[in-house]
Protein backbone atom coordinates (compact mmCIF):
# COMPACT_ATOMS: atom_id res chain seq x y z
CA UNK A 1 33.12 106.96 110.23
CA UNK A 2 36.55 108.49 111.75
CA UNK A 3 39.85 107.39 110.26
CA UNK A 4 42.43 107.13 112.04
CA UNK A 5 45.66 108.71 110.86
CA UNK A 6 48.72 106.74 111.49
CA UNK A 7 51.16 109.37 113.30
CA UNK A 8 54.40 106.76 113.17
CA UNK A 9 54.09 106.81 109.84
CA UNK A 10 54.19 111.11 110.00
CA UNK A 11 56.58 110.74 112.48
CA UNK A 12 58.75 108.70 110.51
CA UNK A 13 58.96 110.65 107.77
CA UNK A 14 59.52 113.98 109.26
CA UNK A 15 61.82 113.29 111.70
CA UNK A 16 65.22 114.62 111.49
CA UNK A 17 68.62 113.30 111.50
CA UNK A 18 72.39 113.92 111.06
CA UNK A 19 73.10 112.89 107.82
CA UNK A 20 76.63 111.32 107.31
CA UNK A 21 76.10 111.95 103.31
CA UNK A 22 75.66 115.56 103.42
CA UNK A 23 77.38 116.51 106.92
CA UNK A 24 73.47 118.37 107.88
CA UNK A 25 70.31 117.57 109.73
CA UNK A 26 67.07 117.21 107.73
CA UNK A 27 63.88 114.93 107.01
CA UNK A 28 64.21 111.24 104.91
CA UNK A 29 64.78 112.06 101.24
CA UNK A 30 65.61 115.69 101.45
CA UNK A 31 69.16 114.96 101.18
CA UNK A 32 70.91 117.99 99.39
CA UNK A 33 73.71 115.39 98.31
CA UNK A 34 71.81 113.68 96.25
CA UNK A 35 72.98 112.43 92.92
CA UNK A 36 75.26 115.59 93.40
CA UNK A 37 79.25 114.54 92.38
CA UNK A 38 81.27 114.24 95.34
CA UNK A 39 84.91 116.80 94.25
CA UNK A 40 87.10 114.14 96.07
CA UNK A 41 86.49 110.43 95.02
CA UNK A 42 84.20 111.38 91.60
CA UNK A 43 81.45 109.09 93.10
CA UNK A 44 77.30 110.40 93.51
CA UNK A 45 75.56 110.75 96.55
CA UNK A 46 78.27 112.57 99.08
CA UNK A 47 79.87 115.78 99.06
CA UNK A 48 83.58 116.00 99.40
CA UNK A 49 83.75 117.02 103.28
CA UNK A 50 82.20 113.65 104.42
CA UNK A 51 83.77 111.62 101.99
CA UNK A 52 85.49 108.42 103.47
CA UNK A 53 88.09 107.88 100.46
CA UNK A 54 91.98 108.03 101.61
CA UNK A 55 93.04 110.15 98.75
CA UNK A 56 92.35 112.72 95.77
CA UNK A 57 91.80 111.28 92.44
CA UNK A 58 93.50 113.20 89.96
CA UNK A 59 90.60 114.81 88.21
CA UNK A 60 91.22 113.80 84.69
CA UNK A 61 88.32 115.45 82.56
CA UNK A 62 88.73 112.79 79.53
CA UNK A 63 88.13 109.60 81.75
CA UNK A 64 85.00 111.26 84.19
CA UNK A 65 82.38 109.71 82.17
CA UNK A 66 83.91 106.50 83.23
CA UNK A 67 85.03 107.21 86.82
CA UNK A 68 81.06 107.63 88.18
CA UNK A 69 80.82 104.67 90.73
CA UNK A 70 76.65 103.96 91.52
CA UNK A 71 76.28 104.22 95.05
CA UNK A 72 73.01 103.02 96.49
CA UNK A 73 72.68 101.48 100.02
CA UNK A 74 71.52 97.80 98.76
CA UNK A 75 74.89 97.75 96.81
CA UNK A 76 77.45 99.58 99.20
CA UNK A 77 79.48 96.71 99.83
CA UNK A 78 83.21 96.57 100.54
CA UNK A 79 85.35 94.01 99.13
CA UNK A 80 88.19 93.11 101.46
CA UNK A 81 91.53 92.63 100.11
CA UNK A 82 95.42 92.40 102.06
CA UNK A 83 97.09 95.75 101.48
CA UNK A 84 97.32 97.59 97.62
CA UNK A 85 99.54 99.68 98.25
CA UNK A 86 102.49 100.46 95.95
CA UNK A 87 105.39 99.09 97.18
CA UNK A 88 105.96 95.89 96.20
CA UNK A 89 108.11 94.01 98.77
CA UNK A 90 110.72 90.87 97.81
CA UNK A 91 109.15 88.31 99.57
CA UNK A 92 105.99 88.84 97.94
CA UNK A 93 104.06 86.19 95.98
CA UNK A 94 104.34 87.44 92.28
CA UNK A 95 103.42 86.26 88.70
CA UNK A 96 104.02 88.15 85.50
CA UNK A 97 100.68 88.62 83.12
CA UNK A 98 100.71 90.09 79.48
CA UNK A 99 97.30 92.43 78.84
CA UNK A 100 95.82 94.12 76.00
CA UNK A 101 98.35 96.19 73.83
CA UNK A 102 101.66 93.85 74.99
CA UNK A 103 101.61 95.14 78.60
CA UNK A 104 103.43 92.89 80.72
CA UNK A 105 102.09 93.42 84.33
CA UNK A 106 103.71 92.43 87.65
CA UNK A 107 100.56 91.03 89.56
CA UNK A 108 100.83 90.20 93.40
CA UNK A 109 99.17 86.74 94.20
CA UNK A 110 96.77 87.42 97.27
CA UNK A 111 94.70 84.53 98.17
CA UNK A 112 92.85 86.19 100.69
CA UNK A 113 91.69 89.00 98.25
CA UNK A 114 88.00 88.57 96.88
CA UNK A 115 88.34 90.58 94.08
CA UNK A 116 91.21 91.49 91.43
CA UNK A 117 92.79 95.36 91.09
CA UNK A 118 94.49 97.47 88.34
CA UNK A 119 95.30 101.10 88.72
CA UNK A 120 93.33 103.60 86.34
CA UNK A 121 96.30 104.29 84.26
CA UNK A 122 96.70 100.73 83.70
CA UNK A 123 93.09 100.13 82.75
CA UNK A 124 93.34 103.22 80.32
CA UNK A 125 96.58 102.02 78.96
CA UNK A 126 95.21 98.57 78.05
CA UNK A 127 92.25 100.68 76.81
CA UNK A 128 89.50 98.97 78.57
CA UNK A 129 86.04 99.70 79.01
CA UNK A 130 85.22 100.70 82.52
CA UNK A 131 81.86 100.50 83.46
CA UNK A 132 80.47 101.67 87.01
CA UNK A 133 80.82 99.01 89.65
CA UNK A 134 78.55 98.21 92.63
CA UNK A 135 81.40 98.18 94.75
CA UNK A 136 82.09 101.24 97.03
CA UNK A 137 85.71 100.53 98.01
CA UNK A 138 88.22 98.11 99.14
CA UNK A 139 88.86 97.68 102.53
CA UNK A 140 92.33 96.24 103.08
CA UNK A 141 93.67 93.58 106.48
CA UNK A 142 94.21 97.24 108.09
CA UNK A 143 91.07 98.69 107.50
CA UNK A 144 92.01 101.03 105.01
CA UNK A 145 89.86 101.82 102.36
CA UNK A 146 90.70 102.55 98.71
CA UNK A 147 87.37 104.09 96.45
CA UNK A 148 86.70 102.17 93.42
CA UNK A 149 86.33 103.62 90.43
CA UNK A 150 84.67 101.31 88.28
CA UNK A 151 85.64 97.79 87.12
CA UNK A 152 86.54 96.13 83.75
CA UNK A 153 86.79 92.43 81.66
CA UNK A 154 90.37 92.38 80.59
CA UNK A 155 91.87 89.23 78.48
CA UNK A 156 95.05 87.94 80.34
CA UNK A 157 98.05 85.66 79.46
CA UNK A 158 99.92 83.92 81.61
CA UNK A 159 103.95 83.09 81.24
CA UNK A 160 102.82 79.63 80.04
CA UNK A 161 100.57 80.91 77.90
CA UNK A 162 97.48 79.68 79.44
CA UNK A 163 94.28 82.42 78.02
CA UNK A 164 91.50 83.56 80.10
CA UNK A 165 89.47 86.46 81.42
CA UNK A 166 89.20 88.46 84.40
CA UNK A 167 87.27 90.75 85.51
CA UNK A 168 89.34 93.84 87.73
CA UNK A 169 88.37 96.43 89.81
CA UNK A 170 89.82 100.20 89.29
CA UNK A 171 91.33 102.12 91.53
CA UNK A 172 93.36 105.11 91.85
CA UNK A 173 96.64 105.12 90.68
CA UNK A 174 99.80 104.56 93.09
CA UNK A 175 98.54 100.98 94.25
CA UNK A 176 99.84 97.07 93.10
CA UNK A 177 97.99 95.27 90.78
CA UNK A 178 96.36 91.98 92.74
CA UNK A 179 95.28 88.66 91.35
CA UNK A 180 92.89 87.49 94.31
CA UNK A 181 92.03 84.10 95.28
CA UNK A 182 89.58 82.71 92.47
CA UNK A 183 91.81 84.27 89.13
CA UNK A 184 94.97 82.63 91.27
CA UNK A 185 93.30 79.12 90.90
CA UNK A 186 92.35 79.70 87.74
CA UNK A 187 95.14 80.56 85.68
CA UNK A 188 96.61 78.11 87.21
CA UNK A 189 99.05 80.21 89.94
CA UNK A 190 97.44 78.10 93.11
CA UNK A 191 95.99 74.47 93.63
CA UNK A 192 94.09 73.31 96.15
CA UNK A 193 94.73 69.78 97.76
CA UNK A 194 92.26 67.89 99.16
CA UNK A 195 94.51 65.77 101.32
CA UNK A 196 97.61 65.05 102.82
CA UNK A 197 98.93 60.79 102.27
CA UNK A 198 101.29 60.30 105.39
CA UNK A 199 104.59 59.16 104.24
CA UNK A 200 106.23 56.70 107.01
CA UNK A 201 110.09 58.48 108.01
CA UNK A 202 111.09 54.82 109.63
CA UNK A 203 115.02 56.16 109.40
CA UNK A 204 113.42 58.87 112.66
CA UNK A 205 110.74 57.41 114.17
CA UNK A 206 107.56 54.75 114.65
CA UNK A 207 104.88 55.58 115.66
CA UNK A 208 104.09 58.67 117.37
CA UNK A 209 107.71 60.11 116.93
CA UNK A 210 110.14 59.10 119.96
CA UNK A 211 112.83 59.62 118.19
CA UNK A 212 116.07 56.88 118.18
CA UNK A 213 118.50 56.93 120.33
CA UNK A 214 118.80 60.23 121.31
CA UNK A 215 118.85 62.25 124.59
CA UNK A 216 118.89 65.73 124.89
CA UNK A 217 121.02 67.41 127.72
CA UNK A 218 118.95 70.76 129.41
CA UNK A 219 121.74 73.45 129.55
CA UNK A 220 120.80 74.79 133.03
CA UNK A 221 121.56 78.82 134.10
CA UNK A 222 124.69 79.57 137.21
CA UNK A 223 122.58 78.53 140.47
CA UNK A 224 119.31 77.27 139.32
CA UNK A 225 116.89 77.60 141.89
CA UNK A 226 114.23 74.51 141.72
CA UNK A 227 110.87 74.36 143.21
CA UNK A 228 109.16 71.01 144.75
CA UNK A 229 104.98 71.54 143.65
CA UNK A 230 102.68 69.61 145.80
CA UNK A 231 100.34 67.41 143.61
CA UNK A 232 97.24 69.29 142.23
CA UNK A 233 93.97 68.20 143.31
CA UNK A 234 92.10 65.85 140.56
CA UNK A 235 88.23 66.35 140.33
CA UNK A 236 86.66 62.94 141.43
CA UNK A 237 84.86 62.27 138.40
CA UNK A 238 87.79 62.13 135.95
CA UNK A 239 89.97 60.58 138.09
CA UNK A 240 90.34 57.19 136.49
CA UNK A 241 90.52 58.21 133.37
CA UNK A 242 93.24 60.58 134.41
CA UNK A 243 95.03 57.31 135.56
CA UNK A 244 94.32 55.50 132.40
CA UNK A 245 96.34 58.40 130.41
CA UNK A 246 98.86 58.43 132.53
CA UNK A 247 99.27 54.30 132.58
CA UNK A 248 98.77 54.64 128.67
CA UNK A 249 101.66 57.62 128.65
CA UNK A 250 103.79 54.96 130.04
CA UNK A 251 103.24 51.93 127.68
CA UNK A 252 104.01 54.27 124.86
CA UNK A 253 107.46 55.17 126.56
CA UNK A 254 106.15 58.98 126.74
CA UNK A 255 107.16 59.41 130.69
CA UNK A 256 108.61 57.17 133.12
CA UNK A 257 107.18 56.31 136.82
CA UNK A 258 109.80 58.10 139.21
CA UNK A 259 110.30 56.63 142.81
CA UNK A 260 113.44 58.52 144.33
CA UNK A 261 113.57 62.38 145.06
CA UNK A 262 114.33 64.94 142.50
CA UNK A 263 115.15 68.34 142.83
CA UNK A 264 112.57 69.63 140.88
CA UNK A 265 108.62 68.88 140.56
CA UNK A 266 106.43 70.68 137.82
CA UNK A 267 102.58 70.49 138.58
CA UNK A 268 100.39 68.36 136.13
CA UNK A 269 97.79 70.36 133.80
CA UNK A 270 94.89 68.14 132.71
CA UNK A 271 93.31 69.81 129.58
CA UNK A 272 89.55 68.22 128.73
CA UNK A 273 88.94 67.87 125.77
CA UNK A 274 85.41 66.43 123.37
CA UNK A 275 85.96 62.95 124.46
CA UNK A 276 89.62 62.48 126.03
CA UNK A 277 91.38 63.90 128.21
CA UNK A 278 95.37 65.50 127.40
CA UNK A 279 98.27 65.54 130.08
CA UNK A 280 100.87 67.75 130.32
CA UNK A 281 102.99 69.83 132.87
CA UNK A 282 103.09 73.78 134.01
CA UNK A 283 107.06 74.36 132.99
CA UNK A 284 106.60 78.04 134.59
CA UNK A 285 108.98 77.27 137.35
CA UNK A 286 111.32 74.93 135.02
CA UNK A 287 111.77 77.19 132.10
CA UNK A 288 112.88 80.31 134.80
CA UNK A 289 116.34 77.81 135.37
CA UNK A 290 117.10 77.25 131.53
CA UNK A 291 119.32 79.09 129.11
């Protein structure tokens, strides 16, 4: 009996590629990077001249056995937050939180962050204990991307002394701490609402909002220069329900039917929508004549 040797397997496992982790060319699992320390970011698996991180870390020799970040392709995933970066600005959303050893943090309340952050000399302050995280980095609205450096439970408090945990994510110092979207609902900082109850404003308006008694004058430029538009074709099969808008537009006081000539004549738009049909007007001409 022959056997048959199965040459995409070979193939597959000697052919050679550019590696992004080591910055060379070589066969699948002959990576020279492997488990080696990358010099820039702390984290396994990279060298320093194709790491992705935006900055140095500091290399702080007492805090490297907790700095190590496990990188492994199943678990390289980016959490996506809106910007960490230091400065804090004074319309940003902010809430005060006290941590371990009375530190009274400054957090900035971003609801479209999945995760929460804390600098490194915050987390060692508070004397936490970072473990590696799964986590690669954080990858901001901007696309930039901050390394993580391992993540840790921390009790909070809030102003109104509500208790709870969270769990943060270290980074390198020089960024804002962030509460992100699921610790903002939970201590409390955020609520949803699950609806909306109309309240009736009968001292404006009934109905759907023609407002009382009022008319509004159009201050016109020096020499306005008006344009007549011929009426736009209407596609046969929405034709009647064109006029049924328009007829409806009416009865609801909306527009009014206009017999005499007028100086100026803006083309109709009809917008389709699911099951109706919108009216409204092409102002291009109009709006060149206003101040």
């Amino acid at each position: 009996n022959v056997v048959k040797r199965d040459d995409s397997l070979t193939n597959s496992q000697t052919s050679v590629f550019d590696c992004k982790r080591c910055g060379s060319q070589h066969s699948r699992g002959k990576c020279p990077a492997f488990n080696q320390t990358c010099n820039k970011c702390l984290a396994k698996g990279h060298f320093a001249k194709m790491c992705r991180s935006l900055k140095k870390i500091p290399n702080n020799s007492k805090h490297t056995d907790v700095l190590e970040v496990v990188e492994h392709e199943h678990a390289d995933y980016p959490l996506h937050v809106d910007c960490i970066s230091n400065s804090m600005k004074s319309q940003d959303w902010t809430e005060p939180l006290t941590l371990p050893n009375n530190k009274t943090v400054l957090f900035k309340l971003d609801t479209g962050a999945q995760c929460n952050v804390i600098s490194q000399d915050l987390a060692v302050a508070c004397k936490l204990n970072i473990v590696p995280s799964a986590t690669k980095c954080l990858v901001s609205f901007n696309n930039q991307k901050t390394p993580v450096l391992g993540e840790a439970i921390c009790p909070v408090i809030t102003n109104k002394s509500h208790k709870d945990t969270v769990l943060f994510v270290i980074v390198p110092n020089g960024h804002q701490s962030i509460l992100g979207r699921v610790s903002c609902e939970t201590l409390g900082f955020v609520k949803r609402i699950a609806g909306i109850v109309d309240q009736p404003i009968n001292g404006l308006f009934d109905g759907i909002g023609c407002l009382k008694s009022f008319e509004y004058d159009i201050d016109l430029i020096e020499n306005p220069s008006f344009k007549i538009h011929p009426p736009r074709r209407i596609p046969h099969p929405i034709r009647d329900a064109v006029k049924a808008e328009l007829d409806q537009m009416v009865k609801d006081k909306i527009i009014t039917p206009v017999s005499e000539p007028t100086p100026c004549v803006s083309p109709m738009v009809i917008v389709q929508q699911k099951d109706k049909i919108r009216l409204c007007i092409d102002p291009t001409d109009l709006n060149k004549n206003v101040k």
